[in-house]
PDB file of N, CA and C in Angstrom:
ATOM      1  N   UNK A   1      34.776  16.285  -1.503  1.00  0.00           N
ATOM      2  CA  UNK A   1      34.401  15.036  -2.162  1.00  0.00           C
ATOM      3  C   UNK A   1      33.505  14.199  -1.259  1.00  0.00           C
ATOM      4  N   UNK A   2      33.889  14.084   0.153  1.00  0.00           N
ATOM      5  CA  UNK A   2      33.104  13.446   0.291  1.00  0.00           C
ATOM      6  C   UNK A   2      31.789  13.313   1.319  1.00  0.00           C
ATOM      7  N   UNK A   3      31.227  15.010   1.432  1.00  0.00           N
ATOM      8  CA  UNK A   3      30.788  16.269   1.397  1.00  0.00           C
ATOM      9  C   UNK A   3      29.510  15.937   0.270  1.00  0.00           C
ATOM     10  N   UNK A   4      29.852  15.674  -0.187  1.00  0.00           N
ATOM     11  CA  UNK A   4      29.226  15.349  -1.817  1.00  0.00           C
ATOM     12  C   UNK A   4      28.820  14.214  -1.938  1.00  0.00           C
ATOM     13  N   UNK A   5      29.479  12.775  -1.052  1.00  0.00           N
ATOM     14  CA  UNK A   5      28.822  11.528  -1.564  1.00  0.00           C
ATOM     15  C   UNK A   5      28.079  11.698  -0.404  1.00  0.00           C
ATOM     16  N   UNK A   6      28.101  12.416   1.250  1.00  0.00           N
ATOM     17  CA  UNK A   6      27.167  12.798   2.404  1.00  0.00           C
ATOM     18  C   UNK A   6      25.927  12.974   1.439  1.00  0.00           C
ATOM     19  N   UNK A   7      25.563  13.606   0.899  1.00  0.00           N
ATOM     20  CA  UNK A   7      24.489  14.471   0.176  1.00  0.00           C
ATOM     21  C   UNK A   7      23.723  13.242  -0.561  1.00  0.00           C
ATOM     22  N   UNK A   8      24.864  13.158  -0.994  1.00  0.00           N
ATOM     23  CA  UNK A   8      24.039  11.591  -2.642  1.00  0.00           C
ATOM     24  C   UNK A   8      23.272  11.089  -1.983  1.00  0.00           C
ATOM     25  N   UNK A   9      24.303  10.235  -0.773  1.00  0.00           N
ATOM     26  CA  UNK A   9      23.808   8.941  -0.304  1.00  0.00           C
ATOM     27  C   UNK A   9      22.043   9.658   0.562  1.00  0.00           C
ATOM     28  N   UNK A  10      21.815  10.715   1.725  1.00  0.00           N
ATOM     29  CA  UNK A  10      21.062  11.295   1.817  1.00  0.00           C
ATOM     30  C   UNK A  10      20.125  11.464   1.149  1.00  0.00           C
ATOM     31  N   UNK A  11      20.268  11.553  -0.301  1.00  0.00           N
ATOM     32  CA  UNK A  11      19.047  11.995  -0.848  1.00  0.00           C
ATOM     33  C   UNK A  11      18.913  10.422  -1.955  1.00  0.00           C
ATOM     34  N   UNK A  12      19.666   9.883  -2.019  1.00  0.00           N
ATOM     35  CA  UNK A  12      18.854   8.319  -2.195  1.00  0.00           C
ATOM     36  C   UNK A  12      18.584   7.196  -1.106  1.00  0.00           C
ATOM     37  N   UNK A  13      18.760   7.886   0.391  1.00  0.00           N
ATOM     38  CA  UNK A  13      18.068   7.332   1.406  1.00  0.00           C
ATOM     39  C   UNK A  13      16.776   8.110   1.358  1.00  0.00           C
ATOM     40  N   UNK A  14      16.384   9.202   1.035  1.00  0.00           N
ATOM     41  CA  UNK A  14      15.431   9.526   1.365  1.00  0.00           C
ATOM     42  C   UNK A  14      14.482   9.391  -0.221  1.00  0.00           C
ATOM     43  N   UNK A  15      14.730   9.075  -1.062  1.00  0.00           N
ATOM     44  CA  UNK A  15      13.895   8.728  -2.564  1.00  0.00           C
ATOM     45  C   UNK A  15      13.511   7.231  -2.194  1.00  0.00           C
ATOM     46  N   UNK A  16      14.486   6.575  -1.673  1.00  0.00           N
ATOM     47  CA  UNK A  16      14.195   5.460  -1.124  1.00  0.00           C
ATOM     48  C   UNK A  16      13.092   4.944   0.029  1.00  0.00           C
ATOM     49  N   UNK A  17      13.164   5.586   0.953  1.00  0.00           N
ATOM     50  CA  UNK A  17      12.230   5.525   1.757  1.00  0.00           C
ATOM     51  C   UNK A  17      10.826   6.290   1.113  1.00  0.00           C
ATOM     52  N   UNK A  18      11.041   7.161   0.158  1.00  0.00           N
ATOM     53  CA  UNK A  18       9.588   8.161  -0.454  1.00  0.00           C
ATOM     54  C   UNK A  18       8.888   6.470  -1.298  1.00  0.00           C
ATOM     55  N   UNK A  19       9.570   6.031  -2.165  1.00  0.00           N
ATOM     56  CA  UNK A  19       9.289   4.625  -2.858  1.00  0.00           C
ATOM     57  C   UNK A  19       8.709   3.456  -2.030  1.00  0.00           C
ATOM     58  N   UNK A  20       9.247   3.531  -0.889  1.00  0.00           N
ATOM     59  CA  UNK A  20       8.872   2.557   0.518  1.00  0.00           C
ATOM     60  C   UNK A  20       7.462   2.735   0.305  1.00  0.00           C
ATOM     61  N   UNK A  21       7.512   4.327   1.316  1.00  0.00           N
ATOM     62  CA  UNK A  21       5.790   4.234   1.573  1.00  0.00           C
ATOM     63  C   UNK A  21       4.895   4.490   0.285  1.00  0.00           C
ATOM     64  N   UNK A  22       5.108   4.966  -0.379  1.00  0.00           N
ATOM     65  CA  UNK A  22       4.384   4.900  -1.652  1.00  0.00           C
ATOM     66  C   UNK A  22       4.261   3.481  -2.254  1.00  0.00           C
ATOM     67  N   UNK A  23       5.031   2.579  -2.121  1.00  0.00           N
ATOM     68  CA  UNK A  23       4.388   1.293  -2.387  1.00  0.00           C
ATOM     69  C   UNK A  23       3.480   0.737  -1.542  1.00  0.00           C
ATOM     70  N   UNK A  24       3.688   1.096  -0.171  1.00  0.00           N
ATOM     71  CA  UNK A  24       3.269  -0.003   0.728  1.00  0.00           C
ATOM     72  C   UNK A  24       1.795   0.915   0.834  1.00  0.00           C
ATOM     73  N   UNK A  25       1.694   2.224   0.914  1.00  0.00           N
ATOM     74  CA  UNK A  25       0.156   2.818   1.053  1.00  0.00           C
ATOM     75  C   UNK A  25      -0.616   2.081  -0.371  1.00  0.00           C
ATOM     76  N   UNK A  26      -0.164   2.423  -1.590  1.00  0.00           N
ATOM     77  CA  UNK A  26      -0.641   1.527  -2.741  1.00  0.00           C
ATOM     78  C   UNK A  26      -1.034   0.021  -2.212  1.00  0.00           C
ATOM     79  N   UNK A  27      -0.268  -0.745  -1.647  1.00  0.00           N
ATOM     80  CA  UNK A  27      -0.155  -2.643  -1.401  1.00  0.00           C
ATOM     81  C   UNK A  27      -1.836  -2.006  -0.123  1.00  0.00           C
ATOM     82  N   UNK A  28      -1.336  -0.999   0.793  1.00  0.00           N
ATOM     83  CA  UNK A  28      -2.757  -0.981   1.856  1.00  0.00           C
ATOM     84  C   UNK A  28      -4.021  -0.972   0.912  1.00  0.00           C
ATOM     85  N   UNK A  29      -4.042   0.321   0.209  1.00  0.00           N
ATOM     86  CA  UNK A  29      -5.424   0.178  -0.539  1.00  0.00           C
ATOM     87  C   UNK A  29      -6.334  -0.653  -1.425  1.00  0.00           C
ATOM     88  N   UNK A  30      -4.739  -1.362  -2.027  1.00  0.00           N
ATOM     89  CA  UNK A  30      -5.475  -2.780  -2.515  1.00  0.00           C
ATOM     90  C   UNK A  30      -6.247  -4.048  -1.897  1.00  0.00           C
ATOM     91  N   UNK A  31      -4.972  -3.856  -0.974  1.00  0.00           N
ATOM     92  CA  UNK A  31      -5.935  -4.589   0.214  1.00  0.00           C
ATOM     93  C   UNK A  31      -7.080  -3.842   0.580  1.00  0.00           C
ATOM     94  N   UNK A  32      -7.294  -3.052   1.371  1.00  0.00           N
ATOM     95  CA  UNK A  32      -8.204  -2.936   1.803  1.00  0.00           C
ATOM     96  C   UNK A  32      -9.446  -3.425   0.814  1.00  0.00           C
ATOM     97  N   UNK A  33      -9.036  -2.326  -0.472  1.00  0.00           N
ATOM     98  CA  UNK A  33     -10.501  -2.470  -1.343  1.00  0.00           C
ATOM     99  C   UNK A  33     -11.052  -4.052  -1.921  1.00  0.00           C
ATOM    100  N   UNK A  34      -9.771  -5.348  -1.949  1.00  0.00           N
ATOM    101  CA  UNK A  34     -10.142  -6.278  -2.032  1.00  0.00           C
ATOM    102  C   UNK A  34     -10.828  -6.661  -1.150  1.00  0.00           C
ATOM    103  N   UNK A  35     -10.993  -6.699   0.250  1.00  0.00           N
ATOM    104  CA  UNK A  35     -11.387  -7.220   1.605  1.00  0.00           C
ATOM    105  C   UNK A  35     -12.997  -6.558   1.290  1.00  0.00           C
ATOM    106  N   UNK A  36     -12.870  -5.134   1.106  1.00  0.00           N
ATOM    107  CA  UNK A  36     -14.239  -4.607   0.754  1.00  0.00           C
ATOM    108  C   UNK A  36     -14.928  -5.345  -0.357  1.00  0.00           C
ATOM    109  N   UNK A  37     -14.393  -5.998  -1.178  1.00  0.00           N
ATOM    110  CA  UNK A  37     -15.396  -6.459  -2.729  1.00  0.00           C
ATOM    111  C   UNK A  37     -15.244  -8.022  -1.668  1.00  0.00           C
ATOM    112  N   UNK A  38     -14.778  -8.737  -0.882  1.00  0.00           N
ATOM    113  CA  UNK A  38     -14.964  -9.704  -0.262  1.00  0.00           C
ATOM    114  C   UNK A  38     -16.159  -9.778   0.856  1.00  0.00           C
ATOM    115  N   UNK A  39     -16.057  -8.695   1.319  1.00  0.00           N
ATOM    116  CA  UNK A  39     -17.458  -8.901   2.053  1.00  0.00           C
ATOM    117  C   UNK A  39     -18.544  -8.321   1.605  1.00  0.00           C
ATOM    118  N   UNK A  40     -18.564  -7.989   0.804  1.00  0.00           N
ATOM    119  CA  UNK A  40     -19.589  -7.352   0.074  1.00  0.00           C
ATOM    120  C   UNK A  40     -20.703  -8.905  -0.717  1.00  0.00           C
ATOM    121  N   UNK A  41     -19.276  -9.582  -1.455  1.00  0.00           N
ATOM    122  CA  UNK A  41     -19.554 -10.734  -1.765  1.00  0.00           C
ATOM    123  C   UNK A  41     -20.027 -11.492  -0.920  1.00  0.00           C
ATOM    124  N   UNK A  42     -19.768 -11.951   0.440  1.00  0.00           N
ATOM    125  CA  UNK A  42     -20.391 -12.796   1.604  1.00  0.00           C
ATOM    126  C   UNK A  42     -21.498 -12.522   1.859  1.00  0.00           C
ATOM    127  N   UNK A  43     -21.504 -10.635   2.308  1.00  0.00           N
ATOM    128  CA  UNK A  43     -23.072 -10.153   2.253  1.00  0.00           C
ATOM    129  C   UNK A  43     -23.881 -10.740   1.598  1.00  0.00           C
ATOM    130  N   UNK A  44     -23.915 -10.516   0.272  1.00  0.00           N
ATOM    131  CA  UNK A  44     -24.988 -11.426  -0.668  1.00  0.00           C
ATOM    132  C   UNK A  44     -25.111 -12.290  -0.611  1.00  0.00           C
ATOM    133  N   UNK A  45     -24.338 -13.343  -0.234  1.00  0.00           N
ATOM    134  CA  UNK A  45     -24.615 -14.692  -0.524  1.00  0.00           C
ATOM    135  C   UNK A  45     -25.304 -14.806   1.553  1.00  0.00           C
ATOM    136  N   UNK A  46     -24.981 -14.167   2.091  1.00  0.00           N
ATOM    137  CA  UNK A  46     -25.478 -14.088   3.261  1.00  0.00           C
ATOM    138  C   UNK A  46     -26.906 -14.149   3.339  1.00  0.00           C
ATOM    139  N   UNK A  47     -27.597 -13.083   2.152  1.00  0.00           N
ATOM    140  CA  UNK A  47     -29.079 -12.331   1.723  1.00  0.00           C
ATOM    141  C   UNK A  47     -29.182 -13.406   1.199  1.00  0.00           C
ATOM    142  N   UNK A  48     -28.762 -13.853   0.129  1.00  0.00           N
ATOM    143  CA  UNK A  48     -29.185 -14.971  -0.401  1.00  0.00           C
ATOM    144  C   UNK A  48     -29.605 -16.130   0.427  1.00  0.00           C
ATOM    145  N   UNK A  49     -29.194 -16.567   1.090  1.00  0.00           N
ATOM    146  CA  UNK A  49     -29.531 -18.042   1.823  1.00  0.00           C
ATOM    147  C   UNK A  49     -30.602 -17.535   2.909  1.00  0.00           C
ATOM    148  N   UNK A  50     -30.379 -16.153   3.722  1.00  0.00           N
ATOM    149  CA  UNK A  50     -31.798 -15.913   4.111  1.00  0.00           C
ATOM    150  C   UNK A  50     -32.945 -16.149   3.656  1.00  0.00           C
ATOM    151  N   UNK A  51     -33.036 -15.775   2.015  1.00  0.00           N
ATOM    152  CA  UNK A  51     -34.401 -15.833   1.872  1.00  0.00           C
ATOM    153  C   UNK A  51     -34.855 -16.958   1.333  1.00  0.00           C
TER     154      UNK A  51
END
């Protein structure tokens, strides 16, 4: 029996932690790609006031 809840608990520590980084790599790329459409945006307005 409890042989058996060893195992459970194991494998919803480890679904758990799979959910962890799979959110948090998702939360990175958003970030990142927002930061990218942010300077992208500055760029231009950067070009812009140059000329």
């Amino acid at each position: 029996m409890s042989n058996e809840l060893v195992k459970v608990l194991i494998l919803f520590a480890l679904y758990a932690a799979l959910e962890i980084a799979l959110y948090s790599s998702s939360v990175g790329r958003l970030v990142s790609r927002a930061v990218r459409a942010a300077r992208l945006t500055l760029s231009e307005q950067d070009a812009r006031t140059a000329e």
